[in-house]
Protein backbone atom coordinates (compact mmCIF):
# COMPACT_ATOMS: atom_id res chain seq x y z
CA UNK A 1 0.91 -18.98 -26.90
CA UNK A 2 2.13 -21.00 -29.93
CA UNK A 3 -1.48 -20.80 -31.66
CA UNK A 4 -0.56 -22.36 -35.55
CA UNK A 5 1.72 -25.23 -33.72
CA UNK A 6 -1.05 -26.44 -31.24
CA UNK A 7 -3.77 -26.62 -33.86
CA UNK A 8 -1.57 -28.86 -35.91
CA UNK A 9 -0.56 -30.90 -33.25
CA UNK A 10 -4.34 -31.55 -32.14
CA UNK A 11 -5.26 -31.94 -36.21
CA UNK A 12 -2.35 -35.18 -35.75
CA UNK A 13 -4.03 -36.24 -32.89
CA UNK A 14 -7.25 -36.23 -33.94
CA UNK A 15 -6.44 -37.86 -37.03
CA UNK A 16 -4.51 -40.69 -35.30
CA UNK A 17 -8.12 -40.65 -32.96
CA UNK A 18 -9.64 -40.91 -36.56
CA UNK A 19 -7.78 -44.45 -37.73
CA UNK A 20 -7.93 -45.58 -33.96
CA UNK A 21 -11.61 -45.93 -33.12
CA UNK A 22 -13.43 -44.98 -36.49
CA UNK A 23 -16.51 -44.81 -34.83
CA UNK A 24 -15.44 -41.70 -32.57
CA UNK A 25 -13.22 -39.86 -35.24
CA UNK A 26 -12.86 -36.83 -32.91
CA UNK A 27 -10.85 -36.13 -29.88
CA UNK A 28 -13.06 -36.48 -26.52
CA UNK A 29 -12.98 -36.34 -22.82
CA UNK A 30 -9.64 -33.71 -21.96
CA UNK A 31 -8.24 -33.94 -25.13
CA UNK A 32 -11.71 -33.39 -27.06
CA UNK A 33 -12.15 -30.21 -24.40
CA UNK A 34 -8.97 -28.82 -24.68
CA UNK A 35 -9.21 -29.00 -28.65
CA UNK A 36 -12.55 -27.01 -28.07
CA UNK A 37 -10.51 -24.49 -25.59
CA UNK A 38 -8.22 -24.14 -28.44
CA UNK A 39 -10.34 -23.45 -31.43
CA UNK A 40 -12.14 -20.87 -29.23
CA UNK A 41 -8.76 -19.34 -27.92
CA UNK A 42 -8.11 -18.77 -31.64
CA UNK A 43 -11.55 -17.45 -32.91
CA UNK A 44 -10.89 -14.42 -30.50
CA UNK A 45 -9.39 -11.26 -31.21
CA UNK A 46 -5.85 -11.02 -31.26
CA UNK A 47 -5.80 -7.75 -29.28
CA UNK A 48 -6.25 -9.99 -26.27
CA UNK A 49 -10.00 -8.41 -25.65
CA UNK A 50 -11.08 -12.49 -25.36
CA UNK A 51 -14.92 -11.48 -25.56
CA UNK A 52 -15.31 -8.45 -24.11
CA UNK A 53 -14.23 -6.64 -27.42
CA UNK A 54 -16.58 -8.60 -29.67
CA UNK A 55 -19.53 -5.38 -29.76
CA UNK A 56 -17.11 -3.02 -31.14
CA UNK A 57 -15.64 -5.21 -34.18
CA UNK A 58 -18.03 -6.87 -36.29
CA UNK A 59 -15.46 -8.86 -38.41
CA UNK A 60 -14.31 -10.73 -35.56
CA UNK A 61 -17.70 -11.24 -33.96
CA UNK A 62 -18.55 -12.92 -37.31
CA UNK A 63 -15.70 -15.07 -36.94
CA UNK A 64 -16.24 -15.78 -33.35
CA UNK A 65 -19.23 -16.86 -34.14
CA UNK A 66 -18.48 -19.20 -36.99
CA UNK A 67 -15.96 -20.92 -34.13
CA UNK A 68 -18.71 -21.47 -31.38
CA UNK A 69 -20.93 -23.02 -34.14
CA UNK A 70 -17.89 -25.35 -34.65
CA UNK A 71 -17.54 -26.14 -31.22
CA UNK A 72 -21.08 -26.60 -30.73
CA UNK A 73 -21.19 -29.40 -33.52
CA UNK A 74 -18.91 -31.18 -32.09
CA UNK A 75 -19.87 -31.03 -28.37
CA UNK A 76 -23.47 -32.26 -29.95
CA UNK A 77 -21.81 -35.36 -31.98
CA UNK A 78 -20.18 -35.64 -28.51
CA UNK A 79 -23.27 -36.49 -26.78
CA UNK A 80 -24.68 -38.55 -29.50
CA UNK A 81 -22.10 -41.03 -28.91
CA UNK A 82 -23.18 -41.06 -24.87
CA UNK A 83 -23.57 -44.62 -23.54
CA UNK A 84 -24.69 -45.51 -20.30
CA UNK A 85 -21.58 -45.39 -17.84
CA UNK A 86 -19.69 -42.74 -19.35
CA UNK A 87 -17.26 -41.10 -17.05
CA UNK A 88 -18.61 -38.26 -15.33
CA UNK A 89 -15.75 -36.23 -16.49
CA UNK A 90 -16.05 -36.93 -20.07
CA UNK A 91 -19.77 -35.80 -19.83
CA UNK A 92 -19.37 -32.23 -17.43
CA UNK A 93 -16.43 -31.63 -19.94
CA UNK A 94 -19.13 -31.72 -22.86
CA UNK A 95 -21.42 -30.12 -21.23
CA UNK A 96 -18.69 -27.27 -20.71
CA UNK A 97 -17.55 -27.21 -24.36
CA UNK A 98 -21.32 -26.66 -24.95
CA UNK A 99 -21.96 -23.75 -22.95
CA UNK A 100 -19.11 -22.02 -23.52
CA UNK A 101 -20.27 -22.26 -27.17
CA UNK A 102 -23.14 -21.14 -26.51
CA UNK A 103 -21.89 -17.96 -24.39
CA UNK A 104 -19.72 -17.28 -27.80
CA UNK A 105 -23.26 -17.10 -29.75
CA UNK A 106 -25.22 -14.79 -27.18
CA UNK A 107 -22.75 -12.46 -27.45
CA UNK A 108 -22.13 -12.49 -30.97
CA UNK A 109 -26.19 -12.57 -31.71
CA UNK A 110 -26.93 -9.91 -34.71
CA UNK A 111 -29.40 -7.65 -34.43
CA UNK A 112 -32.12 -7.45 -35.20
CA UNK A 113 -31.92 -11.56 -34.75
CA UNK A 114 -32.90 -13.57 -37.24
CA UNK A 115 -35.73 -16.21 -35.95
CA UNK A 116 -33.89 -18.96 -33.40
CA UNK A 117 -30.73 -16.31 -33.33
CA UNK A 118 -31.61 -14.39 -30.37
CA UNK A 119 -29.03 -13.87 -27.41
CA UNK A 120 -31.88 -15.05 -24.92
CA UNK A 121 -32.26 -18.50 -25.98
CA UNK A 122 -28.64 -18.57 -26.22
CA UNK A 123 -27.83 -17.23 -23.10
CA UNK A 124 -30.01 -19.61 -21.13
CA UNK A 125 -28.71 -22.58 -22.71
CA UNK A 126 -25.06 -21.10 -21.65
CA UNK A 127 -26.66 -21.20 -17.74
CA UNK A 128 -27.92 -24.64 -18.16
CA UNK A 129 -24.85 -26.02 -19.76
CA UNK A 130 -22.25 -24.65 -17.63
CA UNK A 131 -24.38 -25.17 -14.17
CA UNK A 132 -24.29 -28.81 -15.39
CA UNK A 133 -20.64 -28.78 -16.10
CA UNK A 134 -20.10 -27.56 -12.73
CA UNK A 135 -22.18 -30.02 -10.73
CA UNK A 136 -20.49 -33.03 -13.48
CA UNK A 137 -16.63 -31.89 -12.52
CA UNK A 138 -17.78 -31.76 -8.32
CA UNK A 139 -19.35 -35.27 -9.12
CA UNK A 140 -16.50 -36.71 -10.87
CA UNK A 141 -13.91 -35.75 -7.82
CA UNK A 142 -11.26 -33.53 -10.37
CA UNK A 143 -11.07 -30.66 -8.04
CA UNK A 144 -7.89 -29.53 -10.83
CA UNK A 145 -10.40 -29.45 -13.71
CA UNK A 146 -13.68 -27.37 -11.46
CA UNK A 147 -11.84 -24.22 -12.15
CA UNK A 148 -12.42 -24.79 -15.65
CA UNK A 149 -16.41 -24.59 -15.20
CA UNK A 150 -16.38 -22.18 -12.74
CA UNK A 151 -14.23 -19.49 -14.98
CA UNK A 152 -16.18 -19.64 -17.54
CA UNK A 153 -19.32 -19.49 -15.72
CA UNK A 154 -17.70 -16.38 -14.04
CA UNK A 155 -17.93 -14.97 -17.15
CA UNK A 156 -21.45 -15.97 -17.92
CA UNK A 157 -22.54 -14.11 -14.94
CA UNK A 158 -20.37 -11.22 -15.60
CA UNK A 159 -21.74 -10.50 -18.74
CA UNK A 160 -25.41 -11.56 -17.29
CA UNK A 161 -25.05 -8.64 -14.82
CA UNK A 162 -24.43 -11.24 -11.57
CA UNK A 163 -21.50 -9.41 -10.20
CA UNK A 164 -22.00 -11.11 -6.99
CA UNK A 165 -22.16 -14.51 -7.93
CA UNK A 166 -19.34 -14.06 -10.47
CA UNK A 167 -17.51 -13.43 -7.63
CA UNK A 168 -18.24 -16.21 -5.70
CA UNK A 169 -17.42 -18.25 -8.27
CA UNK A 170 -13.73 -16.80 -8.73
CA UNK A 171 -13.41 -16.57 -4.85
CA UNK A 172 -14.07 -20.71 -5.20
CA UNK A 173 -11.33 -20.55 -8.05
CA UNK A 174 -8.62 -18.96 -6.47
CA UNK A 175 -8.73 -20.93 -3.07
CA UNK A 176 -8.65 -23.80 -4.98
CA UNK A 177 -5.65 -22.40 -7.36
CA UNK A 178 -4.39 -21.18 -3.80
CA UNK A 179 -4.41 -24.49 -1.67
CA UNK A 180 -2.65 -26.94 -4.68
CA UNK A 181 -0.28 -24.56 -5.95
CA UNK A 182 -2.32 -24.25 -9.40
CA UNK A 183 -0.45 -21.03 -10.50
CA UNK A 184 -2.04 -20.92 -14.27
CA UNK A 185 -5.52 -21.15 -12.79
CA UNK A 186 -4.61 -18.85 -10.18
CA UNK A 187 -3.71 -16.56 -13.33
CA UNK A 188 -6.77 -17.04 -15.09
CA UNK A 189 -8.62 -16.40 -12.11
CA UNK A 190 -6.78 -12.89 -11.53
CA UNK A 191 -7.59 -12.22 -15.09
CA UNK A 192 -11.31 -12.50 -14.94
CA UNK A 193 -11.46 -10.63 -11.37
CA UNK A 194 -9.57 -7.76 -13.22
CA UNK A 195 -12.56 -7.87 -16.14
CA UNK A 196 -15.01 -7.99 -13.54
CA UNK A 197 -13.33 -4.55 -11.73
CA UNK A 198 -13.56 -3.18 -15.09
CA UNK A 199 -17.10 -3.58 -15.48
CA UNK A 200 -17.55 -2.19 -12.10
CA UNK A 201 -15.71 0.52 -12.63
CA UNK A 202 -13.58 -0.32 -9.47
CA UNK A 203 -10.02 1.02 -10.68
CA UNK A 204 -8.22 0.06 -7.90
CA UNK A 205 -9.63 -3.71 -7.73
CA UNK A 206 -8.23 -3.92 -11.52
CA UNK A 207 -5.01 -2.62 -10.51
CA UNK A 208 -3.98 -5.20 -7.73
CA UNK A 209 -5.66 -8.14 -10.00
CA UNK A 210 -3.73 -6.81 -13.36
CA UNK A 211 -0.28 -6.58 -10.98
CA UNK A 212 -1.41 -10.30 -10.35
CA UNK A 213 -1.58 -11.41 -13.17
CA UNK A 214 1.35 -10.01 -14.20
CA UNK A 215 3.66 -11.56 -11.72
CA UNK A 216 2.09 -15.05 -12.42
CA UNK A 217 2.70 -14.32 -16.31
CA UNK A 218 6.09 -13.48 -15.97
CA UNK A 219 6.76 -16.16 -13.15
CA UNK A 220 5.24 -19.17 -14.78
CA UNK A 221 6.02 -18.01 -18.62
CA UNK A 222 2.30 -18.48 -19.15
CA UNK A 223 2.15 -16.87 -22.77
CA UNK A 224 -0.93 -17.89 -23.57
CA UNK A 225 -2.46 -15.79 -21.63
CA UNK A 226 -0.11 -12.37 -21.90
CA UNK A 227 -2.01 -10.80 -24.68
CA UNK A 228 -4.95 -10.52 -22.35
CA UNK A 229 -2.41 -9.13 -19.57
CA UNK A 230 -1.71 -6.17 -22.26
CA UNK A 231 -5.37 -5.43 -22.75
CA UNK A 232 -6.03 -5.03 -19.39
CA UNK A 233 -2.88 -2.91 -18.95
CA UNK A 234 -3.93 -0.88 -21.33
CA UNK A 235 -7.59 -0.54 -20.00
CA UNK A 236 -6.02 0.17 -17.01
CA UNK A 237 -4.01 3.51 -18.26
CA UNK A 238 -7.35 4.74 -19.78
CA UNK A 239 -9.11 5.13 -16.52
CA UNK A 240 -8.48 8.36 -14.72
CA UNK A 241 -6.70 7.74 -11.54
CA UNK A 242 -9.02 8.46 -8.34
CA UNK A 243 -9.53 11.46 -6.52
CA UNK A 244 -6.59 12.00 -4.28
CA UNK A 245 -8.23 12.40 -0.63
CA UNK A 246 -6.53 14.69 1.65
CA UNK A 247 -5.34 13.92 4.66
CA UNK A 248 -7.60 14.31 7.85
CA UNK A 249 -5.89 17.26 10.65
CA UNK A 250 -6.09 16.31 13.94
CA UNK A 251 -7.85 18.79 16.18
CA UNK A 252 -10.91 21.36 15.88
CA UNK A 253 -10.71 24.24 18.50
CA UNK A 254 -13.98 24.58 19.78
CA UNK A 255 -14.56 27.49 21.95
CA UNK A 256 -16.85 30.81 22.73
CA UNK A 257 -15.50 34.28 21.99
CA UNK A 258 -15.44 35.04 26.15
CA UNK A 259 -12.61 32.08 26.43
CA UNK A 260 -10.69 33.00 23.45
CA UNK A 261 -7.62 33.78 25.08
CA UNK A 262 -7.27 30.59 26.16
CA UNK A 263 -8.59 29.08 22.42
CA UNK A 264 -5.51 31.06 21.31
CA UNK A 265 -2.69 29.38 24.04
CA UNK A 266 -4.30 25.47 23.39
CA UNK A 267 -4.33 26.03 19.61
CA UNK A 268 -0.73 27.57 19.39
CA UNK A 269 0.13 24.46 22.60
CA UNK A 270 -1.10 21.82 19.93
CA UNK A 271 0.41 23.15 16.66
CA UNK A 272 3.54 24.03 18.66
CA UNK A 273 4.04 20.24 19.61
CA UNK A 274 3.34 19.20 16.08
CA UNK A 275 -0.16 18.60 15.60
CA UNK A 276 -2.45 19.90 12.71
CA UNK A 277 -5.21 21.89 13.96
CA UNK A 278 -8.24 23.99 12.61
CA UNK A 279 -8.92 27.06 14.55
CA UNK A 280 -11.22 29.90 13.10
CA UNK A 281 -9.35 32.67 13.63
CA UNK A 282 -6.84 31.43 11.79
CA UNK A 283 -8.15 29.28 9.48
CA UNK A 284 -11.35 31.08 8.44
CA UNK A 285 -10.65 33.99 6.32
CA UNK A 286 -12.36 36.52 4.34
CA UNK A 287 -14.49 35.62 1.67
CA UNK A 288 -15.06 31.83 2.72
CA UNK A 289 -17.88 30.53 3.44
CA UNK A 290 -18.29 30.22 7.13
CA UNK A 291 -21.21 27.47 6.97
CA UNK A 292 -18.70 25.19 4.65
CA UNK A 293 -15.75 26.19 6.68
CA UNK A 294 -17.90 24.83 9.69
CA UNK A 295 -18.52 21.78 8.08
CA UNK A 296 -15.19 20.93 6.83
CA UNK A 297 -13.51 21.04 9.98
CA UNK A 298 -15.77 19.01 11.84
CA UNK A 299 -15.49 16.39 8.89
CA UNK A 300 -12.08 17.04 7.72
CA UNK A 301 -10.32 16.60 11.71
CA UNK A 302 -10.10 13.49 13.66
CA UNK A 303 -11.24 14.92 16.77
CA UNK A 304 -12.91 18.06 18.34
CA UNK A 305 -11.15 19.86 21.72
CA UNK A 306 -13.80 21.66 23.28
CA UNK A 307 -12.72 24.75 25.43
CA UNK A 308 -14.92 23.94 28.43
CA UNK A 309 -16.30 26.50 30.80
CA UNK A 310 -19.65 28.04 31.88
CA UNK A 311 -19.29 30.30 28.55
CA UNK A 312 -19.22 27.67 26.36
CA UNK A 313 -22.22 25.55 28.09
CA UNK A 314 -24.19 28.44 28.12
CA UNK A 315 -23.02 29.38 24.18
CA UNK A 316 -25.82 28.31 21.71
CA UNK A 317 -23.43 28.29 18.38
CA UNK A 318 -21.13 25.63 20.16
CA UNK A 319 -23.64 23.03 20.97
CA UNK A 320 -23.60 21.94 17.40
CA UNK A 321 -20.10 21.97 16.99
CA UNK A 322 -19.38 19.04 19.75
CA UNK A 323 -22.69 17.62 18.76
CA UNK A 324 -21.41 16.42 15.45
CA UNK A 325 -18.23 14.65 17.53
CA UNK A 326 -20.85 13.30 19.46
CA UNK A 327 -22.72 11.79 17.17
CA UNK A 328 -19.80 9.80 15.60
CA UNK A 329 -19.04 8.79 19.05
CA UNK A 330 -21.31 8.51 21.26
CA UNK A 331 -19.99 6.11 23.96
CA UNK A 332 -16.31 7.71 23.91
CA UNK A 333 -14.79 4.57 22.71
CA UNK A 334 -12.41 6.62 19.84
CA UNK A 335 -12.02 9.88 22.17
CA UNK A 336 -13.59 11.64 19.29
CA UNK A 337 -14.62 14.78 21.93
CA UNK A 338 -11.85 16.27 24.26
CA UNK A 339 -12.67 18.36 26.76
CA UNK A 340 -9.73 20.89 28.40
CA UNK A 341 -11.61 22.60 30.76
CA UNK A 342 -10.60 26.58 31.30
CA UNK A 343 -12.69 27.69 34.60
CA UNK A 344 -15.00 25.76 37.13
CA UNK A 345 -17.86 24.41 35.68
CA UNK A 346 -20.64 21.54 36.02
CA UNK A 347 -21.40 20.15 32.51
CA UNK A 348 -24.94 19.65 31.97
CA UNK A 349 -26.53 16.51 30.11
CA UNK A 350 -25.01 14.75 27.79
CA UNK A 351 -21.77 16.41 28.51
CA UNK A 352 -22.01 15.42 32.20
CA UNK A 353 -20.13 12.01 32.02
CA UNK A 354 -17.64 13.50 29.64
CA UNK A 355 -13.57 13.12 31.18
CA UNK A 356 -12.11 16.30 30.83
CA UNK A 357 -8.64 17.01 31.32
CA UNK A 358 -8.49 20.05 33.99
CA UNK A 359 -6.33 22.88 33.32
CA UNK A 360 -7.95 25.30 35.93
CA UNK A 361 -5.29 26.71 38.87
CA UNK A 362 -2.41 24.96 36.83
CA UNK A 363 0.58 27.14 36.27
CA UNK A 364 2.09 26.83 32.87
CA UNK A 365 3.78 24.36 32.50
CA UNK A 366 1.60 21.64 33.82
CA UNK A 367 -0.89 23.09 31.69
CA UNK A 368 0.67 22.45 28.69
CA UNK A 369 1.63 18.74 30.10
CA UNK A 370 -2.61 18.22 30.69
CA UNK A 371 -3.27 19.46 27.76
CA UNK A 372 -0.69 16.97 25.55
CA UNK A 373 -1.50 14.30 27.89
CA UNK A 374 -5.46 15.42 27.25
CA UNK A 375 -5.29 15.04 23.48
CA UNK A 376 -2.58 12.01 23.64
CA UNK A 377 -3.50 9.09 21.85
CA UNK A 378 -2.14 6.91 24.55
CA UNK A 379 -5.05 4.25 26.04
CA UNK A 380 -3.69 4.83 29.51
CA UNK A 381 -2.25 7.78 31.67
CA UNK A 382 0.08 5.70 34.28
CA UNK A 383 2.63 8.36 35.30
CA UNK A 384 6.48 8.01 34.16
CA UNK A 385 7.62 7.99 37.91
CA UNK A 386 7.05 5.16 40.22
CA UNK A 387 4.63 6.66 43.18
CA UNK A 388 6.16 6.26 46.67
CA UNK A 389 5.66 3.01 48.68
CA UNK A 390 2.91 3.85 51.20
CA UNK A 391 4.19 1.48 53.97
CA UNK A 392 7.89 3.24 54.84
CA UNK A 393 9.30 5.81 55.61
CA UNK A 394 12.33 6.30 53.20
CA UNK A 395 10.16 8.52 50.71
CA UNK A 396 12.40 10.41 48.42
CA UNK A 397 12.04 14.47 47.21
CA UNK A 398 11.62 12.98 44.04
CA UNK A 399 7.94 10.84 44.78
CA UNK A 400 4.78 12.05 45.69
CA UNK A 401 3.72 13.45 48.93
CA UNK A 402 1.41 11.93 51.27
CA UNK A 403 -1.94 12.54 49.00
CA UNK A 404 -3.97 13.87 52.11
CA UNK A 405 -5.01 17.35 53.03
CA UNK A 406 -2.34 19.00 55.60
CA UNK A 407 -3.70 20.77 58.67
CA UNK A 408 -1.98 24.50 57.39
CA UNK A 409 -4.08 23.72 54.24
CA UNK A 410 -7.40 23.19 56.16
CA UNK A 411 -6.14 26.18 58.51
CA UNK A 412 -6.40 28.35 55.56
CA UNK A 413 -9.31 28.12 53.44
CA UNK A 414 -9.90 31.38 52.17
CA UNK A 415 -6.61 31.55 49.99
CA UNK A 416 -7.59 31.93 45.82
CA UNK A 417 -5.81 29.37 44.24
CA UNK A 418 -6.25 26.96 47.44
CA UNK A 419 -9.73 27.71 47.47
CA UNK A 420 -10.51 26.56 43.61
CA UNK A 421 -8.60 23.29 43.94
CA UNK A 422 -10.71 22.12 46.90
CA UNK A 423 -13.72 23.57 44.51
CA UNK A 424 -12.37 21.20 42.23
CA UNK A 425 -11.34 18.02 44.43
CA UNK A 426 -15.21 18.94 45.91
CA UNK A 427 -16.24 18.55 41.98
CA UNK A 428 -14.13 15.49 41.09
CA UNK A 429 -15.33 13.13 43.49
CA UNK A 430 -18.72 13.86 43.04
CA UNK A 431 -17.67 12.88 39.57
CA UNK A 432 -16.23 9.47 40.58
CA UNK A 433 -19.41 8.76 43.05
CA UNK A 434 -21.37 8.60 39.95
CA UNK A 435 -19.05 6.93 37.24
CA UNK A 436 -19.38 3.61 36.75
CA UNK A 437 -16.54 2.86 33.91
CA UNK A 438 -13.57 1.29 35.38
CA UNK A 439 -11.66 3.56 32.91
CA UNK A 440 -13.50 6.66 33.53
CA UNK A 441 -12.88 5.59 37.12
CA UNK A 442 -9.33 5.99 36.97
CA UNK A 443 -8.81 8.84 35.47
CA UNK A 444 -10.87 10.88 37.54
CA UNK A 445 -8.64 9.08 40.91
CA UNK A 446 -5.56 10.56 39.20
CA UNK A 447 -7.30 13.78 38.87
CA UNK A 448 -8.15 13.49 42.64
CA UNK A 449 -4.51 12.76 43.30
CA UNK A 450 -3.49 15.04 41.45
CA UNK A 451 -6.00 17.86 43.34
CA UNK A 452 -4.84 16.75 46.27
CA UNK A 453 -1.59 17.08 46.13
CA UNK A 454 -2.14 20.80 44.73
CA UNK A 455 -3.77 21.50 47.94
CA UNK A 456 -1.05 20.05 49.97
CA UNK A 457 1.18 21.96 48.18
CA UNK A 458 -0.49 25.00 48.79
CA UNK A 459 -1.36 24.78 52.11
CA UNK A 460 2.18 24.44 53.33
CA UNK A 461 4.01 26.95 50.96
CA UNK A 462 6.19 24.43 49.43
């Protein structure tokens, strides 16, 4: 960043160049480029806009322009002098000195433009220039120099309306910057991804590349290059922040009004044990909208619990309401649809290879555990206790009975409660004849269990 003492260092040097070989008075090759980078670097505005500010002050886009004239002499008297067997360096390094001057007169073009002032000519002769810069520093095998051409042709494109390949081309910079510990073209790189996010209006890109290119800045003392930091910053603190999205709740009670007492216990069950729920009787209130209401609780929640019985198949104002879960989900990989089903039912259709969890005979308790478990966003459903090992005899209280049916249950089929468990174990395996999911295959065998068991139970009184 010490602007006056570089110039006058380079002035020595290029004087000393002057007396050395009087028939190439001016610097060339790296020196010759970087004297360019630095005549340009002090032709911008001080305000750190580099370019990008040049439309809004017409004082410095007159002297910006007067500086890429300079720089485009000498690049020209540069290639004058070109003999056969120059280094390939020395002539991509021209050729970038060239277009950037060239970029620096497109964008400074008055209008109207005066005949052979135009910002078209200009800007093609910036594409040809720099595309040849970039193939010249690949040829010439200085992978440290390429992110030279590719910055500024970065910014070409940027201001050509190329988004996409100006990315690319900073992409190619930082992996370079990335893989040999380059930290100042890492910086610059950050720095014209941030300008690019600007353009785009992408607030959030600028921010991470600004934060960046701060932390390089302040790690590498790389002053040149802070005054463009505090732009950005400061273009930064002028965009309003984005829209602050609200967190998605986590279940939609779906149900029909003949099954609302249980829509009340399962809504109450889930909020009780912590979860966020929309339910409409308590959630939509007088003087909303239902229609909206509708739709922003089957956008606004991660999943949809469906009260399941013969009401709600039979419903018509429900089918939409698990159709939209559905839709986002339609082979059940994200559980997006739960079913809890309230009384014996067959679902129908689409609904028919839906898992439900089962909540029909179940006293409380276990109700509430099938309906957590149900809504769980576990991947499996092994149970906490280790079942009993089916070859001894030394079962334990505490394990789980024999799963077959015991002769007092079969003796007595007419009992309620025994009577809609074996509807259900009838129901159930049905269900696993025709699943084909190992998954789906396994839950409905710990449902069957689990029916058994019941009937076990309930056949012998315990």
């Amino acid at each position: 960043g010490r602007w006056e003492e570089s110039a006058e260092a380079f002035g020595e040097a290029e004087a000393l160049q002057a007396e050395r070989q009087p028939q190439y008075p001016r610097l060339y090759s790296v020196p010759g480029y970087q004297y360019c980078d630095l005549l340009l670097s002090l032709g911008e505005p001080e305000d750190g806009a580099v370019t990008d500010g040049l439309a809004a002050d017409p004082k410095a886009a007159r002297q910006f322009r007067e500086t890429c004239r300079e720089v485009r002499e000498r690049a020209e008297h540069l290639f004058q002098w070109r003999l056969p067997g120059d280094p390939l360096l020395d002539i991509a390094l021209d050729h970038l000195s060239l277009g950037r001057a060239h970029l620096g007169l497109a964008l400074t073009a008055p209008r109207p433009a005066a005949p052979g002032e135009g910002a078209g000519a200009d800007f093609a002769k910036a594409t040809e220039d720099l595309d040849h810069a970039v193939a010249g520093l690949r040829r010439a095998g200085t992978e440290h120099r390429l992110p030279w051409g590719l910055l500024v042709r970065a910014a070409l494109r940027r201001f050509r309306g190329e988004p996409a390949a100006a990315e690319a081309d900073l992409d190619e910079v930082l992996e370079i910057a990335e893989r040999g510990s380059m930290r100042l073209h890492e910086c610059d790189a950050h720095l014209e991804s941030a300008r690019l996010c600007r353009q785009r209006g992408d607030r959030d890109g600028l921010e991470r590349h600004v934060a960046q290119a701060r932390k390089l800045v302040e790690e590498t003392r790389y002053e040149r290059r802070r005054r463009e930091l505090v732009y950005l910053e400061k273009r930064l603190a002028e965009m309003p922040p984005p829209p602050r999205e609200e967190p998605m709740k986590d279940f939609f009670v779906s149900f029909t009004k003949a099954d609302k007492s249980w829509a009340d216990w399962i809504a109450w069950t889930l909020e009780e044990a912590g979860h966020e729920v929309v339910y409409q009787p308590w959630d939509f209130l007088p003087g909303n909208n239902f229609v909206l209401k509708m739709q922003e609780a089957a956008s606004g929640t991660r999943k949809t619990v469906i009260v399941l019985s013969d009401n709600y198949l039979n419903a018509t104002f429900t089918q939409p309401e698990w159709a939209a879960a559905f839709a986002e989900d339609p082979r059940g990989d994200k559980r997006k649809l739960i079913a809890l089903r309230v009384a014996p039912c067959s679902p129908p259709g689409l609904l028919k290879p839906l898992i439900y969890a089962d909540l029909v005979g179940l006293p409380l308790d276990e109700a509430k555990d099938a309906v957590l478990r149900g809504v769980s966003d576990e991947q499996r459903a092994k149970p906490a206790v280790a079942p009993v090992f089916p070859g001894g005899s030394t079962a334990t209280p505490d394990h789980p009975p024999f799963p077959g049916v015991s002769p007092a249950a079969a003796a007595n089929p007419g009992s309620g409660a025994l009577a809609l468990w074996r509807e259900k174990l009838e129901f159930l395996l049905e269900q696993e004849a025709l699943a084909v999911d190992a998954t789906q295959k396994f839950a409905l065998r710990k449902q069957i269990e689990e029916a058994r068991k019941k009937i076990q139970e309930l056949g012998t009184g315990a």
